[in-house]
C-alpha atoms as a PDB file:
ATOM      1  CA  UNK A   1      27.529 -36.334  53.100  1.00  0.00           C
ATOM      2  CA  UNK A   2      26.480 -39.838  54.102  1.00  0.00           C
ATOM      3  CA  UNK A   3      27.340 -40.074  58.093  1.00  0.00           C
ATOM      4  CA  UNK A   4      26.780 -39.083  60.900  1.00  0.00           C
ATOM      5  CA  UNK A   5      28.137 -35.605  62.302  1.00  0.00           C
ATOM      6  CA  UNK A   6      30.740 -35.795  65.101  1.00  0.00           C
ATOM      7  CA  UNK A   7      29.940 -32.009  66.275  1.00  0.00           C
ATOM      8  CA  UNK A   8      26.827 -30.247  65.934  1.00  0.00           C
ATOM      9  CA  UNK A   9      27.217 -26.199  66.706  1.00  0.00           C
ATOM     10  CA  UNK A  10      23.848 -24.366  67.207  1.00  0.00           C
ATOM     11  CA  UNK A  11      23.150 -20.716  67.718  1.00  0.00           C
ATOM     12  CA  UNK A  12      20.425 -20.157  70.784  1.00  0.00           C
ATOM     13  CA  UNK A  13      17.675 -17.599  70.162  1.00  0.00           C
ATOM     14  CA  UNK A  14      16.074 -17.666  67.133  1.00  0.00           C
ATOM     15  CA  UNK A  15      17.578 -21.731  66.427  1.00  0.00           C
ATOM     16  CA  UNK A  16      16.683 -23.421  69.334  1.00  0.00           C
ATOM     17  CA  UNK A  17      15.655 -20.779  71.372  1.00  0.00           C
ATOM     18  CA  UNK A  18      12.252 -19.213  70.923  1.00  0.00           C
ATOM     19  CA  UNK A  19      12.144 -15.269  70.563  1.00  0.00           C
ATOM     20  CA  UNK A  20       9.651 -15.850  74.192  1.00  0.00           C
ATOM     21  CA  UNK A  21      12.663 -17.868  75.587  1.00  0.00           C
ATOM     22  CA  UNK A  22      11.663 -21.703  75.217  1.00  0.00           C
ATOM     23  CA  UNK A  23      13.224 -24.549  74.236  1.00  0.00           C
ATOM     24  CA  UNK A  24      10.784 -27.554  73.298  1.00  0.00           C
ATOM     25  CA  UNK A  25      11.211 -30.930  75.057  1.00  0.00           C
ATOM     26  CA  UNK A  26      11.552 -32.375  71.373  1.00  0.00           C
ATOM     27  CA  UNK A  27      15.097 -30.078  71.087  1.00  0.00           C
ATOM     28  CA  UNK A  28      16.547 -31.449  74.529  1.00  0.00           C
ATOM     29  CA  UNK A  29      15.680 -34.956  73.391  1.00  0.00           C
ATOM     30  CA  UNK A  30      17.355 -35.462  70.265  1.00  0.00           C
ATOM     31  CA  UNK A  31      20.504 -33.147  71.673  1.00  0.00           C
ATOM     32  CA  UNK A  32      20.758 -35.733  75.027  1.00  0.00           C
ATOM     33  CA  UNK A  33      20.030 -38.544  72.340  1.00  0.00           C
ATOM     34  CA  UNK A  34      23.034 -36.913  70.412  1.00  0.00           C
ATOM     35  CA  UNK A  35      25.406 -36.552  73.282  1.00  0.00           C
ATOM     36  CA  UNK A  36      24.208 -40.392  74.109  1.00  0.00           C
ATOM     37  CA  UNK A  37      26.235 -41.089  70.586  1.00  0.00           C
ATOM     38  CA  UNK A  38      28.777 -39.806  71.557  1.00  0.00           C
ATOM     39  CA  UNK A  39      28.667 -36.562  69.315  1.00  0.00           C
ATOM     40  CA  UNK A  40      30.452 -33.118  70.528  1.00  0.00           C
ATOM     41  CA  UNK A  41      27.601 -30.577  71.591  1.00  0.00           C
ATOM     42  CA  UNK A  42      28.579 -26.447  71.101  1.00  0.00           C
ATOM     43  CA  UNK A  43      26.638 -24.196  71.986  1.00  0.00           C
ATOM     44  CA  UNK A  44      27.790 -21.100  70.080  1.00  0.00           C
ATOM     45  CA  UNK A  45      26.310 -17.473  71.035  1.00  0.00           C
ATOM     46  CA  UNK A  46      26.225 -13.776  71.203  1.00  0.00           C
ATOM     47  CA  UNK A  47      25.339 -14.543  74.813  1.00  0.00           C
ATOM     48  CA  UNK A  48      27.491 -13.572  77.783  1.00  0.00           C
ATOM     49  CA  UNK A  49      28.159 -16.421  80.341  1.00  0.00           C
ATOM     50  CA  UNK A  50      26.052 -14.409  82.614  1.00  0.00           C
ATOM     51  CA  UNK A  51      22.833 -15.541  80.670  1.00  0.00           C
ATOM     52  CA  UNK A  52      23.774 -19.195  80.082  1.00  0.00           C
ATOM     53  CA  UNK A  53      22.182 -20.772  83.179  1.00  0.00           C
ATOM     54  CA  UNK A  54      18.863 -21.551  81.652  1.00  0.00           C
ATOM     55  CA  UNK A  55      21.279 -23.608  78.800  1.00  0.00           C
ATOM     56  CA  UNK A  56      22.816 -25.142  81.636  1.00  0.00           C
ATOM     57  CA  UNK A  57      20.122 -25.928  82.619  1.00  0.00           C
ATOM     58  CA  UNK A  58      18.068 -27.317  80.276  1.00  0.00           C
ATOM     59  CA  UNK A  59      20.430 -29.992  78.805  1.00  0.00           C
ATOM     60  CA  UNK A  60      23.264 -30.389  82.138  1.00  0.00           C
ATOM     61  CA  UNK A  61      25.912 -31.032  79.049  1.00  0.00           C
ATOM     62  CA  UNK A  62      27.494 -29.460  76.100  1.00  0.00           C
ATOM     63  CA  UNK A  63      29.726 -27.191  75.472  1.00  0.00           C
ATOM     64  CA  UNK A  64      30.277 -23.336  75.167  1.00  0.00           C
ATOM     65  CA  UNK A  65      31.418 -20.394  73.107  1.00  0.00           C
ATOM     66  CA  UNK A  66      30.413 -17.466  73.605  1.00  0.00           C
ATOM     67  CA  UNK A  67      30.081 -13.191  72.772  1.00  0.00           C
ATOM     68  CA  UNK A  68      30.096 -13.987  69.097  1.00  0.00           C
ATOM     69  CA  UNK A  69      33.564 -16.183  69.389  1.00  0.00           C
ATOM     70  CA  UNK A  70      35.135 -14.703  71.557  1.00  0.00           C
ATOM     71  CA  UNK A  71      34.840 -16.653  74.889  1.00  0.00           C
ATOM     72  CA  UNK A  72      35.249 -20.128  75.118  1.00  0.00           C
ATOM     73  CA  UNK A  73      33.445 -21.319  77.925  1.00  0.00           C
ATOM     74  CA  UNK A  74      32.926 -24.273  80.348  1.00  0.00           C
ATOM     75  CA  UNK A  75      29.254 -24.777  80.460  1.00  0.00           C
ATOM     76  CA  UNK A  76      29.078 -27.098  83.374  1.00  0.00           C
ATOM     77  CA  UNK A  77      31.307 -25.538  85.731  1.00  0.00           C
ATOM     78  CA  UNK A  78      30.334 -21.971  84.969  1.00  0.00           C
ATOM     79  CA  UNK A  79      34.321 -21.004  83.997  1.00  0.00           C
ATOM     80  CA  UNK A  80      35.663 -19.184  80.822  1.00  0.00           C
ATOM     81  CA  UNK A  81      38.465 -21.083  79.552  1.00  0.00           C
ATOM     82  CA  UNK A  82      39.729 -18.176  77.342  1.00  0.00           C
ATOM     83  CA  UNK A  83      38.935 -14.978  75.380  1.00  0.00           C
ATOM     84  CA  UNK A  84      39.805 -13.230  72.985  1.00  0.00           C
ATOM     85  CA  UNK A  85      39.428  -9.503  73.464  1.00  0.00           C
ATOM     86  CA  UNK A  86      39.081  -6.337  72.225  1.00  0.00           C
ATOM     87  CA  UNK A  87      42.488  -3.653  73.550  1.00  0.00           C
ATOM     88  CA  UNK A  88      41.123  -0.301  75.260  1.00  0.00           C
ATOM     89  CA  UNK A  89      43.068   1.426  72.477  1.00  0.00           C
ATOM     90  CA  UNK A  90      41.026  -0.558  70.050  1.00  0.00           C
ATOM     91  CA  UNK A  91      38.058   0.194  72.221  1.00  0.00           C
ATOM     92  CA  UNK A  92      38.721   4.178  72.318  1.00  0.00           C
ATOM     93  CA  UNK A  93      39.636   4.094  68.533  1.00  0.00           C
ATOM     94  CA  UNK A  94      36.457   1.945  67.599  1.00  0.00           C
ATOM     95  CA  UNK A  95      34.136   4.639  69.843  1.00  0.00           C
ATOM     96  CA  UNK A  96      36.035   7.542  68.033  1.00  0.00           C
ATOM     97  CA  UNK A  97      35.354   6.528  64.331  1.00  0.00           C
ATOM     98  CA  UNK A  98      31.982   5.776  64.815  1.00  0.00           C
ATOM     99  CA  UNK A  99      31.078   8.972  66.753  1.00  0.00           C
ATOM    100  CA  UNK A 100      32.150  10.814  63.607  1.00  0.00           C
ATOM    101  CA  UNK A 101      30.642   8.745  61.258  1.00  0.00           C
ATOM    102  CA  UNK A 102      27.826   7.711  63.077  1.00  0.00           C
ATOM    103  CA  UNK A 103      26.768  10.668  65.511  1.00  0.00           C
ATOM    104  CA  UNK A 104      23.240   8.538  66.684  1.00  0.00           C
ATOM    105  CA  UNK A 105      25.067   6.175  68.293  1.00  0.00           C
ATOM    106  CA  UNK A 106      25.735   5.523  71.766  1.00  0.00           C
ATOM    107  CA  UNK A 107      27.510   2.562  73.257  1.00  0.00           C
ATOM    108  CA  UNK A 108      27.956  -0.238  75.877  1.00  0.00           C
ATOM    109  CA  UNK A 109      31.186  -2.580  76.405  1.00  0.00           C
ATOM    110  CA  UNK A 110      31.044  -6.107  77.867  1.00  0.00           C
ATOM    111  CA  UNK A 111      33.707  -8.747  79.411  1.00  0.00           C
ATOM    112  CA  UNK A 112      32.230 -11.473  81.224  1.00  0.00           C
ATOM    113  CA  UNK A 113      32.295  -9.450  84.542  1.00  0.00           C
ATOM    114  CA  UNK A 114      31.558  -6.201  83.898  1.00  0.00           C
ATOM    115  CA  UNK A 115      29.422  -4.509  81.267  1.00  0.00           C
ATOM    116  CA  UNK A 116      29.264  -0.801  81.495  1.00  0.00           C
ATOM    117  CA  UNK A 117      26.513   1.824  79.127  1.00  0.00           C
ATOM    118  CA  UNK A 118      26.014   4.814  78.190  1.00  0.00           C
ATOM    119  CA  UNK A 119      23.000   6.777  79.815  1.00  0.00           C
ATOM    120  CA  UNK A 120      21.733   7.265  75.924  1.00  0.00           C
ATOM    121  CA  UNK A 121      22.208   3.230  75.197  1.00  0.00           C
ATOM    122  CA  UNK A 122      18.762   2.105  76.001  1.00  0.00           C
ATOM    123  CA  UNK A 123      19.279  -1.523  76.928  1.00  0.00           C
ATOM    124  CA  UNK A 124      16.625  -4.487  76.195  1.00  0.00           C
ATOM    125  CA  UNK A 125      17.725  -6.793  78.473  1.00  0.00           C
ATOM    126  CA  UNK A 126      20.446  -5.916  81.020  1.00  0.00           C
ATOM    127  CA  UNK A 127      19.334  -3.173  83.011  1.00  0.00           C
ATOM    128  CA  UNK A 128      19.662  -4.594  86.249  1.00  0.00           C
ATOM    129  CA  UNK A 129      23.607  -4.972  85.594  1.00  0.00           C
ATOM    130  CA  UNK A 130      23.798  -1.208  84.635  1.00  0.00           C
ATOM    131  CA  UNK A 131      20.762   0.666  85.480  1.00  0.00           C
ATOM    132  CA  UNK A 132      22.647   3.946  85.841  1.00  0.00           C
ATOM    133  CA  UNK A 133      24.655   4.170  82.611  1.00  0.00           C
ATOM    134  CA  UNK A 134      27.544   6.862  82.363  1.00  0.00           C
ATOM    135  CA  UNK A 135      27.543   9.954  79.523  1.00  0.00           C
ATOM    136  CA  UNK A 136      30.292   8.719  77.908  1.00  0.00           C
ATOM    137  CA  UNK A 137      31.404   5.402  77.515  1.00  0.00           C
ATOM    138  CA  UNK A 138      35.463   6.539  76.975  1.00  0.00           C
ATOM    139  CA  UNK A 139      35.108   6.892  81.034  1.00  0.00           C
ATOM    140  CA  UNK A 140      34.293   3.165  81.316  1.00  0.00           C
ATOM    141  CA  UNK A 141      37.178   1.857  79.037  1.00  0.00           C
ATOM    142  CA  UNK A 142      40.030   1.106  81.442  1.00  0.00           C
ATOM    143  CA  UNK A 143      40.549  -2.773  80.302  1.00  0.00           C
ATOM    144  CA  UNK A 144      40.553  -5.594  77.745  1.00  0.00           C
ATOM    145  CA  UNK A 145      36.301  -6.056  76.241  1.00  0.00           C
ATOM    146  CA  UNK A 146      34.548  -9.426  74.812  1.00  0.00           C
ATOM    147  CA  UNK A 147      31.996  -6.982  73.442  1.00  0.00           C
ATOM    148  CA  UNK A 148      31.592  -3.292  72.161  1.00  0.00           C
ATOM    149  CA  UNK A 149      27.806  -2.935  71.498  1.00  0.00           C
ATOM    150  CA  UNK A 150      26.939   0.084  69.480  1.00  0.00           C
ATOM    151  CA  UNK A 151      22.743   0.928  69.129  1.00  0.00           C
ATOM    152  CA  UNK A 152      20.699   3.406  67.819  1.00  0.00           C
ATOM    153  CA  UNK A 153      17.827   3.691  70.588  1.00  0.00           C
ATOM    154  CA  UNK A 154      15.472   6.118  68.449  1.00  0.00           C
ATOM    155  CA  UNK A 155      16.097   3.250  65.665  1.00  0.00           C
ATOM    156  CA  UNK A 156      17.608   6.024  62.891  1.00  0.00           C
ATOM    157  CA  UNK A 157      18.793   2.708  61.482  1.00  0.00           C
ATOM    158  CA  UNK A 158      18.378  -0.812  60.855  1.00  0.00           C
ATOM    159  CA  UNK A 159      20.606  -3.422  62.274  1.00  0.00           C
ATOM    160  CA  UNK A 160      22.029  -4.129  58.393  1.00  0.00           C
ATOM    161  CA  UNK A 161      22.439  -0.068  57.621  1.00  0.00           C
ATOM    162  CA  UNK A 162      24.529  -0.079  61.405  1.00  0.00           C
ATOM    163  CA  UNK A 163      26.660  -2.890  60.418  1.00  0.00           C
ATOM    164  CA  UNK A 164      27.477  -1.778  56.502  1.00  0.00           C
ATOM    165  CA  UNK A 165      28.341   1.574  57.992  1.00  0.00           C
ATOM    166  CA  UNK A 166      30.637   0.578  61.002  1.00  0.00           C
ATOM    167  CA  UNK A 167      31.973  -2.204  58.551  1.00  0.00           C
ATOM    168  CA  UNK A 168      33.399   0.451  56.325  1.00  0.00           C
ATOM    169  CA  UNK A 169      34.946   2.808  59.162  1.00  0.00           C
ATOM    170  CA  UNK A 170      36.231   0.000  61.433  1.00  0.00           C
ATOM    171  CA  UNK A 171      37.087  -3.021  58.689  1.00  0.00           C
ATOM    172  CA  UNK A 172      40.984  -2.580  59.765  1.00  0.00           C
ATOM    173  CA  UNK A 173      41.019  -3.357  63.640  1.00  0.00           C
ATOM    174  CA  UNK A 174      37.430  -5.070  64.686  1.00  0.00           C
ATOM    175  CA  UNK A 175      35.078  -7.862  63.748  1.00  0.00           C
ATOM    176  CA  UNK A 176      31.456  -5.899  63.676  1.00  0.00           C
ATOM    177  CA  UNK A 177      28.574  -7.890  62.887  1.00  0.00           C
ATOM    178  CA  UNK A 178      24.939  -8.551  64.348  1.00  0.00           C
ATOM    179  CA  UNK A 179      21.715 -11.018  66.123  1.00  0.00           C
ATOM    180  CA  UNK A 180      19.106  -9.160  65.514  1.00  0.00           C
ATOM    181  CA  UNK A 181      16.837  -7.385  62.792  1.00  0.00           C
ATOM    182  CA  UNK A 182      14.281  -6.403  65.478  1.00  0.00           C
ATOM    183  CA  UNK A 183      16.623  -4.086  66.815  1.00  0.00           C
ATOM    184  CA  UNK A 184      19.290  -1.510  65.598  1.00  0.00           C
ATOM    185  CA  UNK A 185      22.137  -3.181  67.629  1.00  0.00           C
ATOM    186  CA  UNK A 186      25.587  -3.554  66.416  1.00  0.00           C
ATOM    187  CA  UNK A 187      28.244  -5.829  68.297  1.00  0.00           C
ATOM    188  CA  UNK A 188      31.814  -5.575  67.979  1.00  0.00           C
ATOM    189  CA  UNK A 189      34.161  -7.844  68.446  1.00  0.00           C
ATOM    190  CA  UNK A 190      38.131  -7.958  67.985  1.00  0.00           C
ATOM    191  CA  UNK A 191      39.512  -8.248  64.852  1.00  0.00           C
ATOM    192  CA  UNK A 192      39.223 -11.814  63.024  1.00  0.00           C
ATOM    193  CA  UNK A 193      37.051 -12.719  66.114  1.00  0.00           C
ATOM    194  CA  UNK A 194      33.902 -14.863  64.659  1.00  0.00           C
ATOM    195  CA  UNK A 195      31.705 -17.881  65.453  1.00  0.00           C
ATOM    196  CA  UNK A 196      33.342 -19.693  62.858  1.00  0.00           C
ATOM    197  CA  UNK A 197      37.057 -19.171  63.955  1.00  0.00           C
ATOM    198  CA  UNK A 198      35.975 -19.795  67.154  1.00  0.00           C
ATOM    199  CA  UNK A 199      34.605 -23.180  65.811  1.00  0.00           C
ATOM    200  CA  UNK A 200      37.355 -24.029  63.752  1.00  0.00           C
ATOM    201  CA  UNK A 201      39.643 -24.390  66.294  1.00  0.00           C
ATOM    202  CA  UNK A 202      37.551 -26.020  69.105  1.00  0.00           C
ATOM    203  CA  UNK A 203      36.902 -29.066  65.835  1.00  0.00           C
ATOM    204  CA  UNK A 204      40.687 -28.870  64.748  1.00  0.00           C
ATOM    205  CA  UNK A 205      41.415 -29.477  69.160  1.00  0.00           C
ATOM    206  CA  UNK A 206      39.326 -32.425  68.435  1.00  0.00           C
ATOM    207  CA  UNK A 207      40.920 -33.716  65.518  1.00  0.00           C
ATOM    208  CA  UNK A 208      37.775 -32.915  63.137  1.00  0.00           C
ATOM    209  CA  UNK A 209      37.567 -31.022  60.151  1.00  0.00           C
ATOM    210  CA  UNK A 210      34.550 -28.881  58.744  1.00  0.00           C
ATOM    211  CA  UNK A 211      33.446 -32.162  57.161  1.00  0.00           C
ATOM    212  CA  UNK A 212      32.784 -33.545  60.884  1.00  0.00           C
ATOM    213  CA  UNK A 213      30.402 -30.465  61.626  1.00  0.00           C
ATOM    214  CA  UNK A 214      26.957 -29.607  61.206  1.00  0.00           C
ATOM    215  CA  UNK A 215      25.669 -25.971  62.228  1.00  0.00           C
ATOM    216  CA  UNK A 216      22.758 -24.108  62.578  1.00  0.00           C
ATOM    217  CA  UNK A 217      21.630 -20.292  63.154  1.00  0.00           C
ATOM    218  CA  UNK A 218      19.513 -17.478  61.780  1.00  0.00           C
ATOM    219  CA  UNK A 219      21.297 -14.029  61.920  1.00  0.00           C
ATOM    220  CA  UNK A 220      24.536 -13.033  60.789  1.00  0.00           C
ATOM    221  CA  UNK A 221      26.912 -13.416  63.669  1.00  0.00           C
ATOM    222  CA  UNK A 222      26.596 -16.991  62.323  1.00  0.00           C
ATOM    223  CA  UNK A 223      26.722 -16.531  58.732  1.00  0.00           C
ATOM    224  CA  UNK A 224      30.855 -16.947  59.748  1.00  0.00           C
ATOM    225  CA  UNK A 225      30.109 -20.486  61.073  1.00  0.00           C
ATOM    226  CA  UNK A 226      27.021 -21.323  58.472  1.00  0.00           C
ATOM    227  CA  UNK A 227      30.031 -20.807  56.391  1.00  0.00           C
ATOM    228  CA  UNK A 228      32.880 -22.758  57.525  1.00  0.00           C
ATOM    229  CA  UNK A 229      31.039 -26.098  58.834  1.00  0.00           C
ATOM    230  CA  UNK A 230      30.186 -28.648  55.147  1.00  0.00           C
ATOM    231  CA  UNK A 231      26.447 -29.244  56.426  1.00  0.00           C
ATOM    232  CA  UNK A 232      24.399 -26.442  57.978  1.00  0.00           C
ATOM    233  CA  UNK A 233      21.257 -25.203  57.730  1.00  0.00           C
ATOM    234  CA  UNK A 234      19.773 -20.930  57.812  1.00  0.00           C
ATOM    235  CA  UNK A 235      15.914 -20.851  59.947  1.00  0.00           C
ATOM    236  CA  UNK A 236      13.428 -20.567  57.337  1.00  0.00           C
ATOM    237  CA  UNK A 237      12.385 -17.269  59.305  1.00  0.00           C
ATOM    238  CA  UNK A 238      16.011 -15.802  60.128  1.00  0.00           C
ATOM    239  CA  UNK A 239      17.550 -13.191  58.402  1.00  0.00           C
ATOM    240  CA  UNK A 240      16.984 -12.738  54.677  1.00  0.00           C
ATOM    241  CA  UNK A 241      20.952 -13.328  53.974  1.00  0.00           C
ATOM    242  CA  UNK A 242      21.129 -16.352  56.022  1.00  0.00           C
ATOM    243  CA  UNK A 243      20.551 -18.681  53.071  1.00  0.00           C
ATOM    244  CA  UNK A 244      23.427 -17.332  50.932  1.00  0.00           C
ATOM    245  CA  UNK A 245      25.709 -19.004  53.949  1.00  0.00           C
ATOM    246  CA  UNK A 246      24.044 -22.057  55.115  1.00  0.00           C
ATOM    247  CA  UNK A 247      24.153 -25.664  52.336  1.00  0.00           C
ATOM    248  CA  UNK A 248      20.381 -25.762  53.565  1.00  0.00           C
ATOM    249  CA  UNK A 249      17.580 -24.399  55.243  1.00  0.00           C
ATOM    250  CA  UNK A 250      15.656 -25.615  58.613  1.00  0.00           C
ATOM    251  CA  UNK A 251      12.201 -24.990  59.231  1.00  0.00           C
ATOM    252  CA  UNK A 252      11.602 -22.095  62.292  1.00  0.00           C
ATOM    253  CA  UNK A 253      12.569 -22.415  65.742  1.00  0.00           C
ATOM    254  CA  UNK A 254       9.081 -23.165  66.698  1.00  0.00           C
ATOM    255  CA  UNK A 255       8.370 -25.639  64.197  1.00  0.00           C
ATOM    256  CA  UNK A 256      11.461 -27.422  65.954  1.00  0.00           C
ATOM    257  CA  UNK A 257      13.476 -27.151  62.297  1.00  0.00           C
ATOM    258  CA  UNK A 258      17.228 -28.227  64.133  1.00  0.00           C
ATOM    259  CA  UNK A 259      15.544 -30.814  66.121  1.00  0.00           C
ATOM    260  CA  UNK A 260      13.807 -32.186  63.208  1.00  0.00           C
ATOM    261  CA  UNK A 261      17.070 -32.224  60.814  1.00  0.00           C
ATOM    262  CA  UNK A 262      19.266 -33.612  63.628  1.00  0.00           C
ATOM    263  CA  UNK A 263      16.750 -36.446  63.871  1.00  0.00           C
ATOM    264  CA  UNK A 264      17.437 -37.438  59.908  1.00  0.00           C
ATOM    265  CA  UNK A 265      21.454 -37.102  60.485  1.00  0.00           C
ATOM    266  CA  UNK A 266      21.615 -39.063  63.774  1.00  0.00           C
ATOM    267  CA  UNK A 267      19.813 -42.146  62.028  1.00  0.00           C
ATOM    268  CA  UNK A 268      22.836 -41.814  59.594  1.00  0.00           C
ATOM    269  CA  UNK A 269      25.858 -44.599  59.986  1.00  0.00           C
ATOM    270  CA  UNK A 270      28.713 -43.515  61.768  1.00  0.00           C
END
């Protein structure tokens, strides 16, 4: 692959996104200088819209999807365009299966305005938008979820153990996959639901194929999207299966690995 990229998709934290929450001036740069060449900016996340404004922020362009693939959202104006969501009688049947076959589990569900836990779902970041939590999270489902987050607060499991497990039960109706090793967290999303679809079709709206795209990420909600775009790169320091995905590999998030690649494929032809 000899040109330029007419898309670049990026994961946030743990890509360009430090695990303490900054971006480097040298990442903004060669995105804006990006954007400048006219090349379509996605910024593609487990986030909710509801923690987007330091993105917004930061670069004032782009675009976004978000919750794993299953949001597509307008960056700039702070609007979801559409989503893709998860029934309440996939919900209830999700939160059945796993309570049998994964008793240490509690839960939390997630639409972009409303997110609801369970008292035994310790949460790492949200607590201000739930800091009461309900003893069963069946009570909460009444409508159509982005997210169903399942975690193991005592950490029984890992993240991978979580995901192999709830993969087996739930295969049939739900995406499940996960962000994070440093946490046994889960997140669930509706069936077919990815980064990568979610990719696919915002490139095929633009007329581009994978061969247009570049991507980059580090955990395996993007291993879907690692997959599907003909360049992309794993973080050197990302999950061990990232590699397996990704047609390369980009130095850490702190060593500014995207910003340093995207440097080398914006100084190719058009």
């Amino acid at each position: 692959m000899s040109k330029r990229p007419k898309l670049i998709a990026t994961d946030l934290d743990g890509t360009i996104v430090s695990h303490k929450g900054v971006i480097s001036q040298r990442t903004i740069d060669v995105f804006t200088r990006a954007r400048d060449l006219g090349v379509h900016v996605f910024f593609v996340t487990g986030r909710p819209p509801r923690w987007m404004g330091e993105i917004r922020e930061a670069f004032g362009f782009g675009e976004a999807i978000c919750c794993n693939g299953a949001m597509l959202y307008d960056l700039m104006n702070d609007a979801v365009l559409e989503e893709w969501m998860i029934s309440v009688d996939e919900q209830l049947e999700v939160v059945r299966r796993m309570r049998i076959a994964m008793p240490e589990m509690s839960f939390a569900v997630e639409s972009n305005d409303h997110y609801h836990r369970e008292i035994a779902y310790v949460p790492k970041w949200d607590v201000g938008l739930d800091n009461v939590g309900i003893n069963k999270i069946e009570d909460a489902i009444k409508r159509p979820a982005l997210k169903i987050l399942g975690r193991c607060s005592n950490h029984e499991f890992t993240s991978d153990e979580m995901v192999e497990v709830a993969n087996r039960e739930l295969k049939d109706i739900v995406t499940v996959t996960h962000s994070t090793s440093r946490d046994s967290l889960i997140e669930i999303s509706a069936l077919n639901i990815s980064k990568g679809t979610a990719l696919a079709m915002m490139a095929k709206r633009l007329g581009l194929t994978a061969d247009d795209c570049v991507s980059f990420g580090d955990n395996p909600n993007d291993f879907s999207m690692l997959q599907w775009t003909a360049r992309s790169y794993a973080m050197s320091d990302g999950h061990p299966d990232a590699p397996l995905f990704a047609k390369g590999v980009a130095e850490a998030c702190t060593a500014d690995g995207v910003a340093k690649i995207i440097e080398e494929l914006l100084d190719l032809p058009a």
